[in-house]
C-alpha atoms as a PDB file:
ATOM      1  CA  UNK A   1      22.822  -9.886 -20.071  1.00  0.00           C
ATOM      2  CA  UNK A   2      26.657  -9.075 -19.902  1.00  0.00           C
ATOM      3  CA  UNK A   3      26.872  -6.392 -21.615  1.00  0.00           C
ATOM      4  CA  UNK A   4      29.905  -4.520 -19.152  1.00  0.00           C
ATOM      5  CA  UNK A   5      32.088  -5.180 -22.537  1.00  0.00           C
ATOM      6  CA  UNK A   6      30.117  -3.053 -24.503  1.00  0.00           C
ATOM      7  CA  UNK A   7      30.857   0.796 -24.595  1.00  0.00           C
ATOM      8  CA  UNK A   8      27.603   2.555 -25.553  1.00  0.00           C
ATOM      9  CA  UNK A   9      29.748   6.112 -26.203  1.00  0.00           C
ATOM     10  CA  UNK A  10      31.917   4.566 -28.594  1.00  0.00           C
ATOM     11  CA  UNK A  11      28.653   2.641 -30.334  1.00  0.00           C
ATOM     12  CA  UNK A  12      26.768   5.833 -30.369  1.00  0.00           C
ATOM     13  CA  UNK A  13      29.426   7.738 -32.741  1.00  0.00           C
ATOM     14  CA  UNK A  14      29.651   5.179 -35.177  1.00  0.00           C
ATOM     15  CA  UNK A  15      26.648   4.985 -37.815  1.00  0.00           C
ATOM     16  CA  UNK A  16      25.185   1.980 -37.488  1.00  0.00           C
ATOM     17  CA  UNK A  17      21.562   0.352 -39.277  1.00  0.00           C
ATOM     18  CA  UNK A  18      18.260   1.495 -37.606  1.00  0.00           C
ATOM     19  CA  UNK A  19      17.486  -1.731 -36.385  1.00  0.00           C
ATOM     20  CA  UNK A  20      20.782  -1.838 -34.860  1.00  0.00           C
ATOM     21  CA  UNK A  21      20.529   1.342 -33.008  1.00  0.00           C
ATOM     22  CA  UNK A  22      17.205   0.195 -32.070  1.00  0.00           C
ATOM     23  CA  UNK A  23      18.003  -2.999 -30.381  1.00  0.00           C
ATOM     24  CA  UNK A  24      21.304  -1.326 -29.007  1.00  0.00           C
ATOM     25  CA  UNK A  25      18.570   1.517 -27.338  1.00  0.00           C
ATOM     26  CA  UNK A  26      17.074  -2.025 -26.049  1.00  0.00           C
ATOM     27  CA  UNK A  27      19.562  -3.508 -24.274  1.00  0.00           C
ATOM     28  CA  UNK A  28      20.789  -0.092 -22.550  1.00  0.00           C
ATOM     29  CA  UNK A  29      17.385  -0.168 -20.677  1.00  0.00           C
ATOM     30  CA  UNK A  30      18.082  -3.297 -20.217  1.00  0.00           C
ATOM     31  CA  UNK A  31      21.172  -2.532 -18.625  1.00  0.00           C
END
């Protein structure tokens, strides 16, 4: 996955849907 777009810090202030946070916690360890 290319992900390098995606910045996790700014993602993890906003308040975002459970399942969203949970696939978002996904992908990191995917990272």
């Amino acid at each position: 996955l290319e992900l390098k777009w995606v910045n996790f810090k700014e993602i993890k202030e906003l308040e975002i849907c459970p399942a969203d946070k949970n696939l978002l916690e996904s992908l990191k360890k995917d990272l």
